[in-house]
Protein backbone atom coordinates (compact mmCIF):
# COMPACT_ATOMS: atom_id res chain seq x y z
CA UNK A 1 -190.39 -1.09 -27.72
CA UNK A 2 -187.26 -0.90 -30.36
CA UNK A 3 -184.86 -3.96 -29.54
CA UNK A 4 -181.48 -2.54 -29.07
CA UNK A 5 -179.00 -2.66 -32.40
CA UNK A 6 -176.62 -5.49 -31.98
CA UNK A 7 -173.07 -4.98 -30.77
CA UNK A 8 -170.35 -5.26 -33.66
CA UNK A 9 -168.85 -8.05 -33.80
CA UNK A 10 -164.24 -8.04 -33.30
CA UNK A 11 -163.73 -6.46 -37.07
CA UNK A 12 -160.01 -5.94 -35.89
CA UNK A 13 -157.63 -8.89 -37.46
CA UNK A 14 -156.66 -11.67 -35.01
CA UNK A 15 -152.56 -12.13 -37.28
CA UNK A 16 -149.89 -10.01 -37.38
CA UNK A 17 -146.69 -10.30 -39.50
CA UNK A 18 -144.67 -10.21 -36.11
CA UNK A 19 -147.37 -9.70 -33.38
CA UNK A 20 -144.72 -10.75 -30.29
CA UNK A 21 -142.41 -8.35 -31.36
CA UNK A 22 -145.03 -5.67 -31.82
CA UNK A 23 -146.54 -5.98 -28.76
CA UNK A 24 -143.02 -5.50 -26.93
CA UNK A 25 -142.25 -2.61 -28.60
CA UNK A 26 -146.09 -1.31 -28.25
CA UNK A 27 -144.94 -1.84 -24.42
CA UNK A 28 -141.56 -0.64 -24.18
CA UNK A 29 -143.10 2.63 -25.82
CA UNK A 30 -145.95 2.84 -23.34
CA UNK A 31 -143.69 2.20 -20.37
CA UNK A 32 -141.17 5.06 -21.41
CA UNK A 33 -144.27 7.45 -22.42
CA UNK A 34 -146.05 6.62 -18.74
CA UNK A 35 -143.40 5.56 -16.48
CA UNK A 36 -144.70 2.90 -14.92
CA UNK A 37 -145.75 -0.84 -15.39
CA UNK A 38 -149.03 -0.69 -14.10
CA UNK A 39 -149.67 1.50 -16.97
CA UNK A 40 -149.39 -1.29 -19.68
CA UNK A 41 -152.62 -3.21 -20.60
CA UNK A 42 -152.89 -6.40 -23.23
CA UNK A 43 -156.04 -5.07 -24.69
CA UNK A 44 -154.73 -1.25 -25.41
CA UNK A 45 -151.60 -2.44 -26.63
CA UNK A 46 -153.53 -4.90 -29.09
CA UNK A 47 -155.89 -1.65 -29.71
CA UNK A 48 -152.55 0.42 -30.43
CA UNK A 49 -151.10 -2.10 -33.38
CA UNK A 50 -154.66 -3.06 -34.67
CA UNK A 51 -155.27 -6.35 -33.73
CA UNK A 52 -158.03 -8.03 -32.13
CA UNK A 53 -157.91 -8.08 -27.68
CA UNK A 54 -157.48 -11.80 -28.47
CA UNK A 55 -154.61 -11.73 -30.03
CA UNK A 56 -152.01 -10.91 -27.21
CA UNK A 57 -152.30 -14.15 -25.76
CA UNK A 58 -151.06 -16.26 -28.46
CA UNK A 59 -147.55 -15.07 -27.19
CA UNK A 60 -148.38 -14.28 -23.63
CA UNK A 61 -150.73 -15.85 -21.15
CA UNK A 62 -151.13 -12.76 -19.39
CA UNK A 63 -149.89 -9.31 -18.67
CA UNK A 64 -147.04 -10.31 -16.20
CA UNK A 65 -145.82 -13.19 -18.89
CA UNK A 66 -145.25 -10.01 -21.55
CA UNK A 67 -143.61 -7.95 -18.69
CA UNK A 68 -140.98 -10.84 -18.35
CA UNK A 69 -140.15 -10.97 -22.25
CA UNK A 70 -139.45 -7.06 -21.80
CA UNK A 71 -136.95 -7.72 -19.28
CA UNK A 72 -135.17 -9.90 -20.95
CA UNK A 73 -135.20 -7.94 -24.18
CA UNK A 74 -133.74 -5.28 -21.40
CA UNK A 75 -131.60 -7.49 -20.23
CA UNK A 76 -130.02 -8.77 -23.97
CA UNK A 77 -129.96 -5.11 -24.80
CA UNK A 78 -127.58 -4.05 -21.65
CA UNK A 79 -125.90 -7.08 -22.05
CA UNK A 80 -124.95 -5.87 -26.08
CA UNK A 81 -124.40 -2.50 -24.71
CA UNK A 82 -121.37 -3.82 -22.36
CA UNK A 83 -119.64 -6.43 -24.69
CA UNK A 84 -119.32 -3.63 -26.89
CA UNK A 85 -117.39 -1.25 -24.78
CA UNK A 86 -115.95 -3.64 -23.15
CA UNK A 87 -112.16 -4.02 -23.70
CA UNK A 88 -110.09 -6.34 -21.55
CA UNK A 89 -106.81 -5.74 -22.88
CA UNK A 90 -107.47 -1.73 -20.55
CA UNK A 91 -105.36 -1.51 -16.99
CA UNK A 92 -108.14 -2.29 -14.54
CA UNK A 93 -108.98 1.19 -13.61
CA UNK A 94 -109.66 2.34 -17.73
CA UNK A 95 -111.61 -0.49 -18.07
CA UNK A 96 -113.91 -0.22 -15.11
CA UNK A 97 -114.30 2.97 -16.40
CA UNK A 98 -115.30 2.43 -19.97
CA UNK A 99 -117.62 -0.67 -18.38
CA UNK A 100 -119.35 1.86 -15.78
CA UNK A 101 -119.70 4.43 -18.98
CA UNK A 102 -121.56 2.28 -20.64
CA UNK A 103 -123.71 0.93 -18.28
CA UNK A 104 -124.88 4.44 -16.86
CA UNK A 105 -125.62 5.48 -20.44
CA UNK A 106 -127.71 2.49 -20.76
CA UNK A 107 -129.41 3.17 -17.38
CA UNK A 108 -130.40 6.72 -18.32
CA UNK A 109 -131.68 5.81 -21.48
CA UNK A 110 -133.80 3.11 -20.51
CA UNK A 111 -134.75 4.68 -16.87
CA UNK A 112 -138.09 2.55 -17.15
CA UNK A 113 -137.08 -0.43 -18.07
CA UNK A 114 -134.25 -0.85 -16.43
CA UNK A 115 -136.59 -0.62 -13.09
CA UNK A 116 -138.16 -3.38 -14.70
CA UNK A 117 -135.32 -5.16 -15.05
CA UNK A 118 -134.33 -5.17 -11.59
CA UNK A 119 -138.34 -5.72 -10.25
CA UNK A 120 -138.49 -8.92 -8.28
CA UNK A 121 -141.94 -10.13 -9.82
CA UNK A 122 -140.91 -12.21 -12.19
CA UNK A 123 -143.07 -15.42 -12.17
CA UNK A 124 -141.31 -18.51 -11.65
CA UNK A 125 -141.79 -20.08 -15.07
CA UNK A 126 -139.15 -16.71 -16.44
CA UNK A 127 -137.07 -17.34 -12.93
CA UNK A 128 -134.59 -19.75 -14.97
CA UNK A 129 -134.45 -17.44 -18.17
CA UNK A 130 -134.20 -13.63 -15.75
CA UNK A 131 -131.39 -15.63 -14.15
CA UNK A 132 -129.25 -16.62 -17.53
CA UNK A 133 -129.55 -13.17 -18.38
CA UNK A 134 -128.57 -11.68 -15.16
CA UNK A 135 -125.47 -13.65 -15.58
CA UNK A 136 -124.37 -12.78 -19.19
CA UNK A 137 -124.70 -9.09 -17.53
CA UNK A 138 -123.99 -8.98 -13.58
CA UNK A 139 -122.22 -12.46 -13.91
CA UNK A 140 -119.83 -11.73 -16.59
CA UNK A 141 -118.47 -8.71 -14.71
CA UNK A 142 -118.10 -10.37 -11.50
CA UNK A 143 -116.06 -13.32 -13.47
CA UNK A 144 -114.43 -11.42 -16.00
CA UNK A 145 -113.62 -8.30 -14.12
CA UNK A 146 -113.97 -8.60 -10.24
CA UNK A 147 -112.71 -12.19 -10.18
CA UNK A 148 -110.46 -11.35 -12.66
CA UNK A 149 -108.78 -8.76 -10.97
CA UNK A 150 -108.44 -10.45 -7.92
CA UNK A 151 -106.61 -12.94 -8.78
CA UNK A 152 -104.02 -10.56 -10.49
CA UNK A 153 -103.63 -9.28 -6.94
CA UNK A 154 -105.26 -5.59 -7.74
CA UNK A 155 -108.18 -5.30 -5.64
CA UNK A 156 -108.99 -6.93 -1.91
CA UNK A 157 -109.91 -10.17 -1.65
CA UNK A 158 -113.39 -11.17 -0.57
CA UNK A 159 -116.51 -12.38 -2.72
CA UNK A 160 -116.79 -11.14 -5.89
CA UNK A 161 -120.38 -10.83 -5.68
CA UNK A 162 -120.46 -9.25 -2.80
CA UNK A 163 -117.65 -6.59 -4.45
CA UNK A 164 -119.57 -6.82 -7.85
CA UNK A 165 -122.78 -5.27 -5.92
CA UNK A 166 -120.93 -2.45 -4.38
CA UNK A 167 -119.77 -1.40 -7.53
CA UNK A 168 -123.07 -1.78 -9.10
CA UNK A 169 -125.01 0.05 -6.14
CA UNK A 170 -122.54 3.03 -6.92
CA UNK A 171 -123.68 3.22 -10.09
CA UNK A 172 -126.90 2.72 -9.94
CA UNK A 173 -126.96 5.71 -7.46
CA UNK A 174 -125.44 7.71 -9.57
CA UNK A 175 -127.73 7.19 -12.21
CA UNK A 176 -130.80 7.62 -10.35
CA UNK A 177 -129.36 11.33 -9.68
CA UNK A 178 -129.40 11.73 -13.06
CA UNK A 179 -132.21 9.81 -13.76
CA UNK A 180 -133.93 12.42 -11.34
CA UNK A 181 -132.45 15.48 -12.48
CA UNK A 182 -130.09 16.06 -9.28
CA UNK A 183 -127.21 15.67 -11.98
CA UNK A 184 -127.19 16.75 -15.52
CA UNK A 185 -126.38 13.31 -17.85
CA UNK A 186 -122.71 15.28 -19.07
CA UNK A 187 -121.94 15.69 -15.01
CA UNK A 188 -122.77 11.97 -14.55
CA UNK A 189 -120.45 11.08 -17.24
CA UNK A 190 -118.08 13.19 -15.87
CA UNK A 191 -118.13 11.54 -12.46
CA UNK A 192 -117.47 8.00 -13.26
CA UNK A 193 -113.66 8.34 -13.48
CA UNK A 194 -113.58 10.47 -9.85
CA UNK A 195 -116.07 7.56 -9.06
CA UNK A 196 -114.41 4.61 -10.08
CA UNK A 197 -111.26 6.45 -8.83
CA UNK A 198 -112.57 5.84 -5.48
CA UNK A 199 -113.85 2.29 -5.52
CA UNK A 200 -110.79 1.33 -6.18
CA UNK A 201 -108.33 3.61 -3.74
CA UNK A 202 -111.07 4.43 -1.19
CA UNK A 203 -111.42 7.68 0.45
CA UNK A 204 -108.55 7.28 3.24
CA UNK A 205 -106.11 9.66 2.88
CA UNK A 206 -102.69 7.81 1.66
């Protein structure tokens, strides 16, 4: 009887010039081509960029571990994303505006990632970094803005984070219509001012 040919041995390399950053992009592109976390897998994402199956976990232990460094590469891009429109010198209401602009612009872009962003299965070693980056985004507006604001005497007292979440739940709403398709992304756009409007003022007649 014929002894069966012997598998190949790993001919893929085990280096890469940049192999971390590869493999989050490799992931970032499989998340926004399949929608869904569960989708991503170490060993096809080292199969995508050539490298051996082995490789991956020179950078990350496991699959969650590289899920982590994605959010916070989320989480440094939305952070970029509202520095730069940011302008504080704006009346309150212009500048919520321009700050809620941005951040549904970002949100529609990055649908995906931004739902992996706000997933709460981060392991605890990336608990301490999620959190610093939370704060340069969430944190700065509730400081800069919210607390801000308050203490100028043009919004209601109360916690800032608690107002801070209302404002962000809004927004996140109305990007998931977008996100969705209930609104077009120009009619989303076109709603933040009426939106913002109303955060502010309320809908009690005056």
């Amino acid at each position: 009887m014929a002894s069966m040919p012997a598998e190949k041995p790993e001919t893929r390399p085990y280096h890469h010039g940049d192999l971390r950053s590869a493999l989050l992009a490799a992931a970032e592109r499989t998340l926004r081509d399949k929608g869904t976390a569960a989708s991503l897998s170490l060993r096809e994402l080292a199969r995508d960029i050539g490298v051996s199956h082995a490789a991956p976990g020179r950078h990350f232990k496991d699959k969650q571990a590289l899920l982590n460094a994605l959010a916070l590469v989320g989480y440094d891009r939305l952070a970029e994303v509202l520095e730069a429109a940011d302008d504080p010198g704006l009346p309150l209401q212009d500048r919520l505006t321009t700050l809620a602009r941005a951040y549904l612009g970002f949100a529609i872009d990055n649908a995906e990632l931004l739902e992996l962003m706000y997933a709460r299965k981060h392991e605890p070693d990336a608990a301490e970094q999620i959190g610093v980056a939370t704060d340069r985004t969430v944190g700065a507006l509730e400081r800069a803005v919210v607390a801000a604001a308050q203490q100028r005497g043009e919004i209601v007292d109360g916690d800032p984070e608690h107002l801070t979440l209302v404002v962000g739940a809004a927004l996140h709403g109305l990007a998931s219509f977008a996100i969705t398709g209930k609104f077009t992304t120009e009619a989303a756009m076109g709603a933040v001012p009426e939106l913002v409007h109303h955060l502010l003022y309320g809908l009690k007649p005056r």
